[in-house]
Protein backbone atom coordinates (compact mmCIF):
# COMPACT_ATOMS: atom_id res chain seq x y z
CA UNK A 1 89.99 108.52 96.46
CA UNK A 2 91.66 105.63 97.53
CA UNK A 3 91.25 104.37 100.76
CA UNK A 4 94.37 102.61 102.13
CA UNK A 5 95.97 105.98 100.87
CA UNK A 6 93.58 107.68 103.64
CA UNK A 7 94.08 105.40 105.62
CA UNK A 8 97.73 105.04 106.04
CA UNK A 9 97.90 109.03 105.81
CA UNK A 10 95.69 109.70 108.65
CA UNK A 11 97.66 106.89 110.76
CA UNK A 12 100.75 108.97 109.71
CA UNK A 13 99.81 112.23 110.61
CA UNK A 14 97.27 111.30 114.14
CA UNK A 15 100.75 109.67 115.75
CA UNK A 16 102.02 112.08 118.38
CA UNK A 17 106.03 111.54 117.03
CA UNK A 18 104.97 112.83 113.85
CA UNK A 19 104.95 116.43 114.43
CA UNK A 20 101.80 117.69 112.96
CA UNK A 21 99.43 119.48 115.05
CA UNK A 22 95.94 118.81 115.08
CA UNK A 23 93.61 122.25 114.67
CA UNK A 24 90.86 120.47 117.48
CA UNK A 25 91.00 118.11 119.86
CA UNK A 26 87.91 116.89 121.89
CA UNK A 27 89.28 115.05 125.17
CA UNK A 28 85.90 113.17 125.90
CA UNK A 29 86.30 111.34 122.32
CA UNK A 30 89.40 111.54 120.98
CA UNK A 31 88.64 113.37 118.31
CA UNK A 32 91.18 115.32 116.41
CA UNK A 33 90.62 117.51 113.96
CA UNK A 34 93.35 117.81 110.92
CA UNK A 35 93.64 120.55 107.90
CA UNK A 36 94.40 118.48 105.10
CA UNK A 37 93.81 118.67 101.34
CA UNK A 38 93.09 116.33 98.90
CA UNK A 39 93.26 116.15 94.87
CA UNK A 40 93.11 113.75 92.37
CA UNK A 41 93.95 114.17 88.59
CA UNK A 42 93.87 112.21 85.30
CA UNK A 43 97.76 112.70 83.18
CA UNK A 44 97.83 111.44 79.96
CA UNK A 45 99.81 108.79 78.65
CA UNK A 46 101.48 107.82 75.68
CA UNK A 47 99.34 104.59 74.51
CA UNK A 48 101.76 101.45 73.64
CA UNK A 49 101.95 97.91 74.73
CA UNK A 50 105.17 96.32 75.68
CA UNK A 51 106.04 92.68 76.21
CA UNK A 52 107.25 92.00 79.47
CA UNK A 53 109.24 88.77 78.68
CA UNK A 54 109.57 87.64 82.34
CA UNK A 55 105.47 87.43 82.91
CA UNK A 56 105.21 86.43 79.09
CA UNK A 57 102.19 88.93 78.88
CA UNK A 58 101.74 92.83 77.18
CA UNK A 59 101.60 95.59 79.75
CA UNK A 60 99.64 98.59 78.48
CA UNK A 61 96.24 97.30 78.18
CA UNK A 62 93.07 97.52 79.97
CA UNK A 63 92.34 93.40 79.49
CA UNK A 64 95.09 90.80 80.18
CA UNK A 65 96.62 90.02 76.47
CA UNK A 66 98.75 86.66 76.58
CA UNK A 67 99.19 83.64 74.70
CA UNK A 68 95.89 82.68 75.32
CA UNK A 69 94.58 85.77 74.02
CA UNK A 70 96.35 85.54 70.93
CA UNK A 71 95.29 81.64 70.52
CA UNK A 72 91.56 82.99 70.42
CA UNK A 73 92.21 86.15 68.69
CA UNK A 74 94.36 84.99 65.66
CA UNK A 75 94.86 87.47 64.34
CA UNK A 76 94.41 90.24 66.79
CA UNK A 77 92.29 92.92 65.20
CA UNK A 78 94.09 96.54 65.55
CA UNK A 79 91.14 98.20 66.83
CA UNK A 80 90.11 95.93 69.05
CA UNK A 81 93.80 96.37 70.76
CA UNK A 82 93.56 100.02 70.14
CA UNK A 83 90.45 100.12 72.34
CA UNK A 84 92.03 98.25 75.11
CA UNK A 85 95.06 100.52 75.28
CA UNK A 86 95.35 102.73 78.53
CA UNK A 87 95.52 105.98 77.82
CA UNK A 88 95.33 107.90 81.45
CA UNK A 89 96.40 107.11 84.68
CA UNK A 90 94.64 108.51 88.00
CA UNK A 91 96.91 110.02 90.46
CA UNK A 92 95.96 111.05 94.22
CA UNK A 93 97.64 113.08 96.47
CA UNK A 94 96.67 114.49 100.35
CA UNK A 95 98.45 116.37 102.30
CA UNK A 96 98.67 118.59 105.26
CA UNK A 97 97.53 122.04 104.82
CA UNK A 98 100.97 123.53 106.40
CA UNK A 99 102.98 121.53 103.92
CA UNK A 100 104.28 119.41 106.37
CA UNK A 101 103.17 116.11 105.34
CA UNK A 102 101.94 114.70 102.22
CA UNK A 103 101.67 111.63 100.49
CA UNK A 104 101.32 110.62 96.52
């Protein structure tokens, strides 16, 4: 999981104008106790690469492919490219167990 995601979730949800009750709460520590969920997942992609003509570099790949890359690579072998391709993206979610609250 990423952590500024659970981070900035648990932040969200432990403020008292946020409306989401806690299941515990221990008054000697502070402690409150949250039912949450939490799931990550791979989707697949179609692989391409674009130019991105502002940056001047190809979006799409695992490795930074720019002029430089194409100085040292001339010509750029197709499998070597097709390797470096991205081809799944990780997505995280967590949210409250009531439905209340969640965050992508």
């Amino acid at each position: 999981m990423y952590w500024p995601l659970n981070q900035n979730f648990l932040d969200s949800i432990s403020d008292e104008k946020s409306g989401i009750e806690h299941i515990f709460y221990c008054k000697e520590t502070k402690l409150k106790l949250f039912a949450v969920t939490s799931q990550e997942d791979g989707i697949p992609l179609k692989p391409g690469l674009r130019v991105d003509f502002r940056q001047a570099k190809v979006t799409g790949a695992s490795i930074p492919i720019a002029l430089q890359y194409i100085r040292d690579h001339n010509p750029p072998k197709s499998e070597d490219l097709k390797k470096t391709m991205v081809k799944e993206a990780h997505c995280s979610c967590i949210e409250t167990l009531d439905g209340k609250f969640a965050m992508l």
